[in-house]
C-alpha atoms as a PDB file:
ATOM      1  CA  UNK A   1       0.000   0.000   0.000  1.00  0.00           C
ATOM      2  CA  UNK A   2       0.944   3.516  -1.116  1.00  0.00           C
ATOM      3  CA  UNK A   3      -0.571   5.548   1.471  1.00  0.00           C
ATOM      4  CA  UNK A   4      -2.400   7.286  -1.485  1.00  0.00           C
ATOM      5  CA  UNK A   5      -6.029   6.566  -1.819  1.00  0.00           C
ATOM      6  CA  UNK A   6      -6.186   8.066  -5.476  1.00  0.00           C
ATOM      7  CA  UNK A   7      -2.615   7.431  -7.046  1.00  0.00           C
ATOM      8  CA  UNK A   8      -1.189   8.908 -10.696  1.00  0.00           C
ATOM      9  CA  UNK A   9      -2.561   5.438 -11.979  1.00  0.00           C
ATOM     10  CA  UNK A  10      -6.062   6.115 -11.546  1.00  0.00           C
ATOM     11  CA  UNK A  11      -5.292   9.857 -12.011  1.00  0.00           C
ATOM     12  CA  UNK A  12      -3.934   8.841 -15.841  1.00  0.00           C
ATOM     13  CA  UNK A  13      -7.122   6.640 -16.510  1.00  0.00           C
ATOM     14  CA  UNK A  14      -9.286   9.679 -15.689  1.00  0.00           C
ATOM     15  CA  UNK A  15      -7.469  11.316 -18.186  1.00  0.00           C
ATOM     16  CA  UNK A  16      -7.660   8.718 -20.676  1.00  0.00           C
ATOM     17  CA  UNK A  17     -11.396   8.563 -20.470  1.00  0.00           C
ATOM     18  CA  UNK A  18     -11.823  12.072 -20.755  1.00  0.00           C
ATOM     19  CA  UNK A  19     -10.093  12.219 -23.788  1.00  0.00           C
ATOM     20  CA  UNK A  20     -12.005   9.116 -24.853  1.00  0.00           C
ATOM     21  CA  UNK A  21     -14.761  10.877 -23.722  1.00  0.00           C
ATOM     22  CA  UNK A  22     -16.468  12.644 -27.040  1.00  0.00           C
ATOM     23  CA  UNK A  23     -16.709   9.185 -28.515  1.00  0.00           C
ATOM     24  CA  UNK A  24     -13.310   9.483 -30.953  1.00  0.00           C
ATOM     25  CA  UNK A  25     -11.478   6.200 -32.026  1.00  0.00           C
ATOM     26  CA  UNK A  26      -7.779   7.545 -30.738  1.00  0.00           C
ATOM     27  CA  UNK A  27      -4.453   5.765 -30.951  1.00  0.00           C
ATOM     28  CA  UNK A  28      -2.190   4.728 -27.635  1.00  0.00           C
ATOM     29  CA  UNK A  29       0.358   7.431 -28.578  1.00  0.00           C
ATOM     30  CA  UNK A  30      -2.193  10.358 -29.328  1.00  0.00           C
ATOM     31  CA  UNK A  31      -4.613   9.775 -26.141  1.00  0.00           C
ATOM     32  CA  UNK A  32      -0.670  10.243 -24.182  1.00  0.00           C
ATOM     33  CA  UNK A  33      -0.074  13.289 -25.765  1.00  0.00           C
ATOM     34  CA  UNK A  34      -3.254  14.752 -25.427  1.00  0.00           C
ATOM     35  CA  UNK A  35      -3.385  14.068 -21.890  1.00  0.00           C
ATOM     36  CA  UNK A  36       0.042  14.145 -20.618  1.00  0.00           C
ATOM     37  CA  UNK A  37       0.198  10.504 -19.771  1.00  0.00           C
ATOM     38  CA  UNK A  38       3.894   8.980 -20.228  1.00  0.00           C
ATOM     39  CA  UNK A  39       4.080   6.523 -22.625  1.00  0.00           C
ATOM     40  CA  UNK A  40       5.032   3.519 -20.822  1.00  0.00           C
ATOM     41  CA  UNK A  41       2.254   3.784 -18.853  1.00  0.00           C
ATOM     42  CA  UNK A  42      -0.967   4.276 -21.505  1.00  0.00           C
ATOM     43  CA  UNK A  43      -0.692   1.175 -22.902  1.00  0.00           C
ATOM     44  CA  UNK A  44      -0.494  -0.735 -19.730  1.00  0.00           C
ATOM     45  CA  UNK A  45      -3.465   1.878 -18.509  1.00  0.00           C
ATOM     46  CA  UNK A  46      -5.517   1.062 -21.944  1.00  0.00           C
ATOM     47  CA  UNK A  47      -5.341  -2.727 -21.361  1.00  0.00           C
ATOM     48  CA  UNK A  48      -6.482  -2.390 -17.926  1.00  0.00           C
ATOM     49  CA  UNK A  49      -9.215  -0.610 -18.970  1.00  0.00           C
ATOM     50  CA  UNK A  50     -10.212  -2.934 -21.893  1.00  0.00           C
ATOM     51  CA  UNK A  51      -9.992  -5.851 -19.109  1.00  0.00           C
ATOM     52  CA  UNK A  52     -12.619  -4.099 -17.210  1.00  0.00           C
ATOM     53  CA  UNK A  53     -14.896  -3.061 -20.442  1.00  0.00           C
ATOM     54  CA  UNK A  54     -14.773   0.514 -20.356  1.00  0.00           C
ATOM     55  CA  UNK A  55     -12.756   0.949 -23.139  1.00  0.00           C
ATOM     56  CA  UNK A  56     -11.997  -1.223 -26.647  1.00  0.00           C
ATOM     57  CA  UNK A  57      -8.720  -1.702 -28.662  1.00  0.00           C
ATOM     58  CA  UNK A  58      -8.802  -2.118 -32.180  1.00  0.00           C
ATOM     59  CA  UNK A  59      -5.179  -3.272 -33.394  1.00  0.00           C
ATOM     60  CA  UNK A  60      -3.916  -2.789 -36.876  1.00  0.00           C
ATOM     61  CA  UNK A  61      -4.129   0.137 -39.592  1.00  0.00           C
ATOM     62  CA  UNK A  62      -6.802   2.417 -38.695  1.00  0.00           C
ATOM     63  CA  UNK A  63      -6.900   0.837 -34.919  1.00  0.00           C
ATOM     64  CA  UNK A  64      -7.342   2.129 -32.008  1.00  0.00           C
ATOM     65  CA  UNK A  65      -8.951   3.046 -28.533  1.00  0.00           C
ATOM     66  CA  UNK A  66     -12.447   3.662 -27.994  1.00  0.00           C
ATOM     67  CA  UNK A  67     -14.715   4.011 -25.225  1.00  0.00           C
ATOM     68  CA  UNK A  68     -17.523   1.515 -25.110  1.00  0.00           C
ATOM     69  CA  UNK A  69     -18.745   2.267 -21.376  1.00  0.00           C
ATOM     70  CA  UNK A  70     -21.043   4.941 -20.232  1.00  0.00           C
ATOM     71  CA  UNK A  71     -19.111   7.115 -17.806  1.00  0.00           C
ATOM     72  CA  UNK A  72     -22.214   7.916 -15.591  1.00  0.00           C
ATOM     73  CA  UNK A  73     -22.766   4.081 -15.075  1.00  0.00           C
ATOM     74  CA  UNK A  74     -18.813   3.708 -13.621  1.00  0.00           C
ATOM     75  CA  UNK A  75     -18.099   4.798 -10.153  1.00  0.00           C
ATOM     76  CA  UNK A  76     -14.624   6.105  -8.987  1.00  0.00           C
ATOM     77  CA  UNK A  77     -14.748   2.845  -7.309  1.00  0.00           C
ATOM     78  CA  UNK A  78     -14.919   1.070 -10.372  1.00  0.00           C
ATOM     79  CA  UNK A  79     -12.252   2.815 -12.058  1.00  0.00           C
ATOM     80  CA  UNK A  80     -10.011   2.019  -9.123  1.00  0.00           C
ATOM     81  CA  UNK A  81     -10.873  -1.596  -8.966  1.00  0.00           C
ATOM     82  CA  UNK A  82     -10.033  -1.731 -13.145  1.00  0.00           C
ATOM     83  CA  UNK A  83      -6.580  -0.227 -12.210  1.00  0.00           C
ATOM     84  CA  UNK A  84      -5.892  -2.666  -9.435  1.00  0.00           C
ATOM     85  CA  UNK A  85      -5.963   0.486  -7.090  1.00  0.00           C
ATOM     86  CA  UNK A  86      -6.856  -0.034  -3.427  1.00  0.00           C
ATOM     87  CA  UNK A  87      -9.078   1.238  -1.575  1.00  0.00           C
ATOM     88  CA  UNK A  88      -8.109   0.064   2.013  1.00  0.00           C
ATOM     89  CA  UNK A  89      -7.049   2.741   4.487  1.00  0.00           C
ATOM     90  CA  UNK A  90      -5.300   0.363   6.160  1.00  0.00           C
ATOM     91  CA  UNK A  91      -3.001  -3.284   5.649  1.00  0.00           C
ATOM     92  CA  UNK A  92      -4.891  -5.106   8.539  1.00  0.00           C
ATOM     93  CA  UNK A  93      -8.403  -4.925   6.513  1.00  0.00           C
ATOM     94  CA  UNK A  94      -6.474  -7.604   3.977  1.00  0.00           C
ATOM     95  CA  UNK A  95      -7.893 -10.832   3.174  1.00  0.00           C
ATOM     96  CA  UNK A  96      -4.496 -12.228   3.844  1.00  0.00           C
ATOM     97  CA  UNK A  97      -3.004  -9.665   7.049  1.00  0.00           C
ATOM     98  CA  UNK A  98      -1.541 -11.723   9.736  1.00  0.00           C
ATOM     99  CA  UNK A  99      -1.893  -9.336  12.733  1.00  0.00           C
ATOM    100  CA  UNK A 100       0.938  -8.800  14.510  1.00  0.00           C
ATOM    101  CA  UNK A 101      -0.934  -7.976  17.377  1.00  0.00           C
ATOM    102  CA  UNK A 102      -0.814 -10.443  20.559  1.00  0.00           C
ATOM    103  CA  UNK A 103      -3.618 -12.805  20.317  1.00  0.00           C
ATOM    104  CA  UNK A 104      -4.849 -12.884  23.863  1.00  0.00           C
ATOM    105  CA  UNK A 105      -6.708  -9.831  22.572  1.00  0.00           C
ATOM    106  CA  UNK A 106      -8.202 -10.875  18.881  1.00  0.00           C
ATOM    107  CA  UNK A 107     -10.578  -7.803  18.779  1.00  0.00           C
ATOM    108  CA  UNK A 108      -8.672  -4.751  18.112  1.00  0.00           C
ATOM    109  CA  UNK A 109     -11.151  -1.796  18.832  1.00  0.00           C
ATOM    110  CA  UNK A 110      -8.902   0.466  16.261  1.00  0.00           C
ATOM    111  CA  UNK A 111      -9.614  -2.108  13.184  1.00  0.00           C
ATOM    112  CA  UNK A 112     -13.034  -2.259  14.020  1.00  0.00           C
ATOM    113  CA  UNK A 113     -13.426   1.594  14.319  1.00  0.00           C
ATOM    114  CA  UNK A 114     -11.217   1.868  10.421  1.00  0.00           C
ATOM    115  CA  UNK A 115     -13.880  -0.748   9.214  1.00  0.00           C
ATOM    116  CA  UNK A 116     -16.530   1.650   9.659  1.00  0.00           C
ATOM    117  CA  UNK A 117     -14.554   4.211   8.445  1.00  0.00           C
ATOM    118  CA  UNK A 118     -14.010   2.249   5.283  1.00  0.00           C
ATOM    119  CA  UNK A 119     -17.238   1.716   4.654  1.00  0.00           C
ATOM    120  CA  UNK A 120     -17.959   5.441   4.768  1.00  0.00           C
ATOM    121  CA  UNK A 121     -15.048   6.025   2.409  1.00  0.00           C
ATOM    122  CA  UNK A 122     -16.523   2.679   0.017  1.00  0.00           C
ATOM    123  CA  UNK A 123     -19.899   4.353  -0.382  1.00  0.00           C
ATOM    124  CA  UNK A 124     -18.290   7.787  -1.092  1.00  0.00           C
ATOM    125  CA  UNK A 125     -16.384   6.281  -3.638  1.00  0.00           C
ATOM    126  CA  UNK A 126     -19.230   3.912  -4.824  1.00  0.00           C
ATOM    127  CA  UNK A 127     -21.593   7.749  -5.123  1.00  0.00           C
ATOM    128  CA  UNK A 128     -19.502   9.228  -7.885  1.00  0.00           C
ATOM    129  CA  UNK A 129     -19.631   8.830 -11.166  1.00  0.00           C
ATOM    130  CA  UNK A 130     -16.645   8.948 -13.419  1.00  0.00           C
ATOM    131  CA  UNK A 131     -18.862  11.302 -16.063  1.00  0.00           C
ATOM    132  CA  UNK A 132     -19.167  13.564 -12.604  1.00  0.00           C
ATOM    133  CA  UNK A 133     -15.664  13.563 -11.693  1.00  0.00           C
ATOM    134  CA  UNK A 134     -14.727  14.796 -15.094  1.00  0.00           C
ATOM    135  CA  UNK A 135     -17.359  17.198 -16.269  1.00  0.00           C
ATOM    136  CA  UNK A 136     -19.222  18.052 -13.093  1.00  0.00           C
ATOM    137  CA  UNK A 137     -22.709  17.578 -11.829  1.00  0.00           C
ATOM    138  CA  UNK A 138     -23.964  19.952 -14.585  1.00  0.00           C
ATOM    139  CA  UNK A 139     -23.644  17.777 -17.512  1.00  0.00           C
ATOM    140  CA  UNK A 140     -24.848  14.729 -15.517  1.00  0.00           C
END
């Protein structure tokens, strides 16, 4: 874990689907330039995004990206989750943590207080749209 909730990944797949956004069939190398996404890292981006379905790649003369979701039907947590980002605030909520904690004590009032917290920070997540995010509640 980063310690960033929202990291330059997920920041350069915003940008990506904004530029995606006006329904235009752009090429890996364009959709970098027009959005200031390094290289190296919009083509690994794009193929996460075509793994989740937001987006498709057409290879070959005359190919490339397009976006085939609706942006007001994908949360922020969605587009995290596509990335790989997560969302935990903290290592113990992991499937796999071994707590280091002494087990005489299993419950750990702290996790269970973060838990809740989580949630709150899941449903935030869960209420905004991508389409939102990028364009405001305006054009919603």
């Amino acid at each position: 874990m980063n310690g960033l909730l929202i990291t330059r990944e997920t920041d350069y797949a915003l940008r990506i689907l904004r530029a995606l956004s006006d329904g235009e069939l752009l090429t890996a190398k364009a959709l970098a330039q027009k959005e200031a996404v390094p290289h190296q890292f919009a083509y690994k981006i794009l193929k996460k995004l075509e793994g989740a379905g937001l987006i498709r790649i057409t290879r070959g003369t005359g190919g490339g990206c397009r976006l085939t979701a609706d942006l007001r039907q994908v949360s922020l947590y969605d587009l995290m989750g596509a990335v790989g980002e997560d969302t935990l605030l903290i290592s113990c909520m992991m499937p796999d943590y071994q707590c280091t904690r002494p087990q005489e004590n299993p419950r750990c009032a702290v996790h269970y207080r973060l838990c809740d917290i989580q949630k709150t920070v899941d449903r935030e997540l869960q209420s905004h749209t991508v389409h939102w995010l990028l364009f405001g509640p305006k054009q919603d």
